[in-house]
Structures are given as structure tokens and as C-alpha cells.
N, C-alpha and C. Protein backbone atom coordinates (compact mmCIF):
# COMPACT_ATOMS: atom_id res chain seq x y z
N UNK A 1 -12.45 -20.03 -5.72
CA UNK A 1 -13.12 -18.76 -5.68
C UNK A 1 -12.85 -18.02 -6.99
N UNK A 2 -14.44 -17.65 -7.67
CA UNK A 2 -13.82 -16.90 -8.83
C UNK A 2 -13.73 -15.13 -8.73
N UNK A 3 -13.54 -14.75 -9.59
CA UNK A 3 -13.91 -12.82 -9.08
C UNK A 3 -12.60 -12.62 -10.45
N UNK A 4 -12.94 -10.89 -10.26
CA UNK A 4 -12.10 -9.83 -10.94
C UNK A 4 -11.61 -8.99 -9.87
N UNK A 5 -10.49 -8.52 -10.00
CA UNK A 5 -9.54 -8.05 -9.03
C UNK A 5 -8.88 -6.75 -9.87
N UNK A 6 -8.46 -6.08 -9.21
CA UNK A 6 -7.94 -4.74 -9.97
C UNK A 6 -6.67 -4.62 -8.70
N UNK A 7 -5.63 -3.67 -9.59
CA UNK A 7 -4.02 -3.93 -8.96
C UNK A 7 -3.97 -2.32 -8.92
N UNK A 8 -3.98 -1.77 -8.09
CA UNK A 8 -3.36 0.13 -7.78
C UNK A 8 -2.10 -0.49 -6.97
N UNK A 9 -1.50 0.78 -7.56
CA UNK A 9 -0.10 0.72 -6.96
C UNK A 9 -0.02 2.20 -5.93
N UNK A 10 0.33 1.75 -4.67
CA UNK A 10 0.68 2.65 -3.96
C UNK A 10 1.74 3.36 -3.41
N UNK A 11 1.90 4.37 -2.46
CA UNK A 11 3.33 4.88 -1.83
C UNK A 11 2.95 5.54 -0.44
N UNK A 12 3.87 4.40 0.38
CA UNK A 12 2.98 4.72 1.99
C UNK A 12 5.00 5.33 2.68
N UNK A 13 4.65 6.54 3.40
CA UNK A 13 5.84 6.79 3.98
C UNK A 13 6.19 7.20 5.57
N UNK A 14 7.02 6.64 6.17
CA UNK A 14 7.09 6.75 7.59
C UNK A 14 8.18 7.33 7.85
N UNK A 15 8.27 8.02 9.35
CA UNK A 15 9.54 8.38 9.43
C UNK A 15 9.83 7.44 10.67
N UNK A 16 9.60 5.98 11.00
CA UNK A 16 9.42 5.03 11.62
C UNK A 16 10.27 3.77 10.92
N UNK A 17 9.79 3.42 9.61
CA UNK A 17 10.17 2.21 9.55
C UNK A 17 9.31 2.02 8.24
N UNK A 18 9.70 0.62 7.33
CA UNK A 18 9.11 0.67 5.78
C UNK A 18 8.07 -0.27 6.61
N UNK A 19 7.64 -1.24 7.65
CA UNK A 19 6.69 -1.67 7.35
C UNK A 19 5.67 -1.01 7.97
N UNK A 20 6.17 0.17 9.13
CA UNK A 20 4.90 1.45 9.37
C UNK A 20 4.53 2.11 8.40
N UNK A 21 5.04 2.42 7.18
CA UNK A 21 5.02 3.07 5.90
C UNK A 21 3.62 1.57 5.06
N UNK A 22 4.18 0.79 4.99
CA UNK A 22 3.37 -0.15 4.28
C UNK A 22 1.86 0.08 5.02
N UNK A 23 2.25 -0.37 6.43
CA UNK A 23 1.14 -0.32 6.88
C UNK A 23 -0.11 0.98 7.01
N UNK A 24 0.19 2.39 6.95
CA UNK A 24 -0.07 3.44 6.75
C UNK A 24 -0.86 3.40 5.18
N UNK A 25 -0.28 3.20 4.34
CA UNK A 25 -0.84 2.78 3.21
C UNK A 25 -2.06 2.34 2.88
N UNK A 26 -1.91 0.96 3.56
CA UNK A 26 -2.84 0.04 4.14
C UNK A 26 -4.11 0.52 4.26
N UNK A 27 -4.00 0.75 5.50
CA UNK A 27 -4.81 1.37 6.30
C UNK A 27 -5.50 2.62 5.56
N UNK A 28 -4.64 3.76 5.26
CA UNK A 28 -5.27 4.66 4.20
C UNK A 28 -6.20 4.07 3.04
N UNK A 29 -5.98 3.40 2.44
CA UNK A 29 -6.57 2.84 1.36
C UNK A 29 -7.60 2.13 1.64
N UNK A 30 -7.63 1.49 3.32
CA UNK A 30 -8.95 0.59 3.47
C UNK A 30 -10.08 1.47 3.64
N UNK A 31 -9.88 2.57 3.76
CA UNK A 31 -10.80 3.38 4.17
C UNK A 31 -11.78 4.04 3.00
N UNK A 32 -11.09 3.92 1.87
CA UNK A 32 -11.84 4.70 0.33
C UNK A 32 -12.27 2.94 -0.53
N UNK A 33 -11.51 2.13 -0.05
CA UNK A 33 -11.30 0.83 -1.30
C UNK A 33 -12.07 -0.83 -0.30
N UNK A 34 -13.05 -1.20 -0.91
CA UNK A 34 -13.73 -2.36 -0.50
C UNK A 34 -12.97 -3.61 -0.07
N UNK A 35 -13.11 -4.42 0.25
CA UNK A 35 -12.16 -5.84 0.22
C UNK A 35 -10.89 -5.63 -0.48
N UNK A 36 -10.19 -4.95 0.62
CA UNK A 36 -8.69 -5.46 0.54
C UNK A 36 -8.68 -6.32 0.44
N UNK A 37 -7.22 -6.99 -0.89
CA UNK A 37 -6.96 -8.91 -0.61
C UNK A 37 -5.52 -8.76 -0.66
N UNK A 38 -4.59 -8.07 -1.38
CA UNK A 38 -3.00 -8.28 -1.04
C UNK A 38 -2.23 -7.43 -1.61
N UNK A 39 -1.51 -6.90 -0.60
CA UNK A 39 -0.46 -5.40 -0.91
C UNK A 39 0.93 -6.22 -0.82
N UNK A 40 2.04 -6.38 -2.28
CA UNK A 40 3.14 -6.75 -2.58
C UNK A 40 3.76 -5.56 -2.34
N UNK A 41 4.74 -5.66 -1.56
CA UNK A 41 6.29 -4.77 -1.47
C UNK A 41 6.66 -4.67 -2.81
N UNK A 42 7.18 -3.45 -4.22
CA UNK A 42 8.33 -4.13 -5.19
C UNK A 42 9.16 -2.73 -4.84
N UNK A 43 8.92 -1.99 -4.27
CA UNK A 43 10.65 -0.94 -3.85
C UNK A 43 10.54 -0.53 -3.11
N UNK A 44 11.62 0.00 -1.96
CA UNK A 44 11.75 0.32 -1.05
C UNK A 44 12.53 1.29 -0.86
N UNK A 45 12.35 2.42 -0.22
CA UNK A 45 13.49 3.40 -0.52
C UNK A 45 13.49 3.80 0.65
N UNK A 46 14.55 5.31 0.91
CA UNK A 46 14.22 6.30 1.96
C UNK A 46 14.18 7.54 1.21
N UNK A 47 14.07 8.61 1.72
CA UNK A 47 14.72 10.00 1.83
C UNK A 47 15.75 10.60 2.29
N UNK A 48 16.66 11.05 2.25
CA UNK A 48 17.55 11.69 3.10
C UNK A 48 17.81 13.17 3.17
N UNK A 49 17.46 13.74 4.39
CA UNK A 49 17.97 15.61 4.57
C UNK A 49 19.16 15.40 5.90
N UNK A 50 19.75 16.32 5.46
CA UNK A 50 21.05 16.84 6.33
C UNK A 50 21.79 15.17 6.88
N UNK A 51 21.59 14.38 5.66
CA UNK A 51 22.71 13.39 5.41
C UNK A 51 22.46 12.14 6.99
N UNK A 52 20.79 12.37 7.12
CA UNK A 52 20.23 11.23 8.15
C UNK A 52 18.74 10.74 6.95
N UNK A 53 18.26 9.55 7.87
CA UNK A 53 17.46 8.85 6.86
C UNK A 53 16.18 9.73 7.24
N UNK A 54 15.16 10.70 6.57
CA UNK A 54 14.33 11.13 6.50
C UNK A 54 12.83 10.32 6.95
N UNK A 55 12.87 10.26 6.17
CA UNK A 55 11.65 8.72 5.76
C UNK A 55 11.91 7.78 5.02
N UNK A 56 11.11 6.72 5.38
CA UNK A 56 10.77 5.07 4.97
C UNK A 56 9.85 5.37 3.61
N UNK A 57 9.85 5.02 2.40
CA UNK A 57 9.15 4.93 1.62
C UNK A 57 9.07 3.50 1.03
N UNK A 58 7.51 2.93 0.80
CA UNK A 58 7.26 1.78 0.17
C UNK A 58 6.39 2.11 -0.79
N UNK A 59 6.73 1.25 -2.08
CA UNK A 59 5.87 1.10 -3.25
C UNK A 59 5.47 0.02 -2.65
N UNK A 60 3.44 0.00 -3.16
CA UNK A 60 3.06 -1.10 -2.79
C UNK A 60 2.28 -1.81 -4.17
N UNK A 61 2.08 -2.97 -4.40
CA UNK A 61 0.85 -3.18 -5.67
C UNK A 61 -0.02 -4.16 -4.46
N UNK A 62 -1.56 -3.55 -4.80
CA UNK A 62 -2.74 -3.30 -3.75
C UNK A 62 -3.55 -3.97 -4.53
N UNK A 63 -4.05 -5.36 -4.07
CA UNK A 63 -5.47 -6.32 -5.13
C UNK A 63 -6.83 -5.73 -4.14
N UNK A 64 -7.78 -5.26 -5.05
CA UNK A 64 -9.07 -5.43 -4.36
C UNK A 64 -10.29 -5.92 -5.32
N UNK A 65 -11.13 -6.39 -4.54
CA UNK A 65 -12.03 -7.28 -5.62
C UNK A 65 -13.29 -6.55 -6.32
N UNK A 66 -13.31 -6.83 -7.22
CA UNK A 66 -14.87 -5.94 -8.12
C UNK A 66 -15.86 -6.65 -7.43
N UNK A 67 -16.87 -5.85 -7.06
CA UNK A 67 -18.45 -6.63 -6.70
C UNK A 67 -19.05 -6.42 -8.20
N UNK A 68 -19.74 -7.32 -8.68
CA UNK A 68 -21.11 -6.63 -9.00
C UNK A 68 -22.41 -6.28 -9.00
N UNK A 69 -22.61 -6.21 -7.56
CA UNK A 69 -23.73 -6.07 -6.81
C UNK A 69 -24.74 -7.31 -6.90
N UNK A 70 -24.41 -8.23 -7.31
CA UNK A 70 -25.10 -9.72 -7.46
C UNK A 70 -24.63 -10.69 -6.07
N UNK A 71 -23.64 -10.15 -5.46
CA UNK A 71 -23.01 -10.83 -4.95
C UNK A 71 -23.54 -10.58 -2.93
């Protein structure tokens, strides 16, 4: 399969869990961005207030494919 692909990097956050955070992301992004093809984890963090874990934060890098309307 050939194509052009473009890489956004995202930041999805839960106060659940990093892969409800990923997935939130996800999901947000499918909604503005065509053919999702693959969201890589590269950091993972939290937040912390009053010395408990706040939120789940994930950096994501997000492939989606260029059309060019030929297709």
C-alpha cells in the first residue's frame, strides 16, 4: 500500500487511567481527522494536587493518511 501520511502529536488526559487518556484522544481526534492509522505512546505522565495523582496524561504521535481526492 502506497500513500502520504502526516504525524500530529497529541495530549489526551484522564483522571481514570493513561489508556482512558489515550483513548479520549483518540476518539477526540477521530472526529476533526480522516483515516486514523496509528497513535504511538512516547510519555506518560500524571499531575499531582494535594500530594494524590490528579490526572493520567499521554503524549501521543497520531498517523493519518492524505487523500487526494483521486482516490
Amino acid at each position: 500500500m502506497t500513500g502520504v501520511y502526516k504525524v500530529i502529536e497529541l495530549v489526551g488526559s484522564s483522571e481514570t487511567s493513561w489508556e482512558d487518556a489515550a483513548r479520549l484522544a483518540v476518539e477526540t481526534a477521530s472526529k476533526t481527522l480522516q483515516d486514523l492509522r496509528v497513535a504511538e505512546v512516547i510519555k506518560q505522565d500524571v499531575t499531582i494536587k494535594d500530594g494524590k495523582i490528579d490526572k493520567y496524561r499521554v503524549r501521543l504521535n497520531v498517523s493519518f493518511k492524505y487523500h487526494t481526492g483521486d482516490e
